[in-house]
Protein backbone atom coordinates (compact mmCIF):
# COMPACT_ATOMS: atom_id res chain seq x y z
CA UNK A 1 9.42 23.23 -5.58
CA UNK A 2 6.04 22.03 -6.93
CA UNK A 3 4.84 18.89 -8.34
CA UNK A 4 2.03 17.36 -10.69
CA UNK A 5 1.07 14.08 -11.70
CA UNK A 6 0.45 13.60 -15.22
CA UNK A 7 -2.39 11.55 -17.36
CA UNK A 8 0.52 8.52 -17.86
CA UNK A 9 0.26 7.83 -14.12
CA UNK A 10 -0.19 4.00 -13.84
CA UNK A 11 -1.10 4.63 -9.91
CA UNK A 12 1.77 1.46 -8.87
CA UNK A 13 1.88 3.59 -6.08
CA UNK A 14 6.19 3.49 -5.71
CA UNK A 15 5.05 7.19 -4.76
CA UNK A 16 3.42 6.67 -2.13
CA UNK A 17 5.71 4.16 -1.22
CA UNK A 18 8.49 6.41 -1.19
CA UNK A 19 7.06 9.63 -0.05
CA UNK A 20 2.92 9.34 1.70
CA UNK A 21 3.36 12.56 2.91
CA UNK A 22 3.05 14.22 -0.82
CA UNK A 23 1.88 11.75 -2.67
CA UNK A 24 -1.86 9.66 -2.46
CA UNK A 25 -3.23 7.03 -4.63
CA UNK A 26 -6.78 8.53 -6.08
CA UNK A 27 -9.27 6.72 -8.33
CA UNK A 28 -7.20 6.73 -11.54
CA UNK A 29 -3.61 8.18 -10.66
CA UNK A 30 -1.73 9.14 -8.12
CA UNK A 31 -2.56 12.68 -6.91
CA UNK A 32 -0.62 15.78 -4.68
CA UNK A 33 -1.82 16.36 -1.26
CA UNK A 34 0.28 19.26 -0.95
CA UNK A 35 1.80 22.20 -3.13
CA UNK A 36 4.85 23.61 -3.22
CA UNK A 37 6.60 20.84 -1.67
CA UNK A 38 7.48 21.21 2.14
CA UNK A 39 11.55 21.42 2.31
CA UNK A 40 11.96 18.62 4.17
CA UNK A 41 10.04 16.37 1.41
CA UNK A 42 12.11 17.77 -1.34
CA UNK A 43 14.37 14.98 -1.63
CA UNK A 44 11.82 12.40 -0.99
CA UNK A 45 10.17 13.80 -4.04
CA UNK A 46 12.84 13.83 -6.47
CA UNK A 47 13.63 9.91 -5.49
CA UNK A 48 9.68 9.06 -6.40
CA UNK A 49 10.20 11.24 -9.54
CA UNK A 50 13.26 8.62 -10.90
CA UNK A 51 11.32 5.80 -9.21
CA UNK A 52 8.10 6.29 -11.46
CA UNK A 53 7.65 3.83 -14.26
CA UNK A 54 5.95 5.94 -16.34
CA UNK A 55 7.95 9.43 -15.59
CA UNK A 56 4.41 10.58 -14.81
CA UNK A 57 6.18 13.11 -12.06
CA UNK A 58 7.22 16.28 -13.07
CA UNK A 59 8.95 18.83 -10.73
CA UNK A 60 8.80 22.54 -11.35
CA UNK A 61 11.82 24.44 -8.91
């Protein structure tokens, strides 16, 4: 799995929240700190994916 943050990205930060392991808050959006996405994150992932306002996160498999 891999995952990108797109321009829509608010930064609210429910990433983060959910999943600080993946997902940072940079200057404008939210940004990856790792791809692909370790196995154990997966799930983690998809939940900030539904969680974010702006379905700014998009999940390749």
């Amino acid at each position: 799995m891999e995952v990108r943050i797109d321009d829509e990205c608010s930064a609210c930060g429910v990433c983060e929240d959910i999943c600080p392991e993946v997902f940072e808050l940079g200057d404008e959006k939210a940004e990856v700190k790792v791809n692909p996405i370790p196995e154990e994150f997966e799930e983690q992932v998809r939940e900030a994916a539904e969680e974010c306002p702006t379905e700014s996160i998009k999940i390749t498999e």
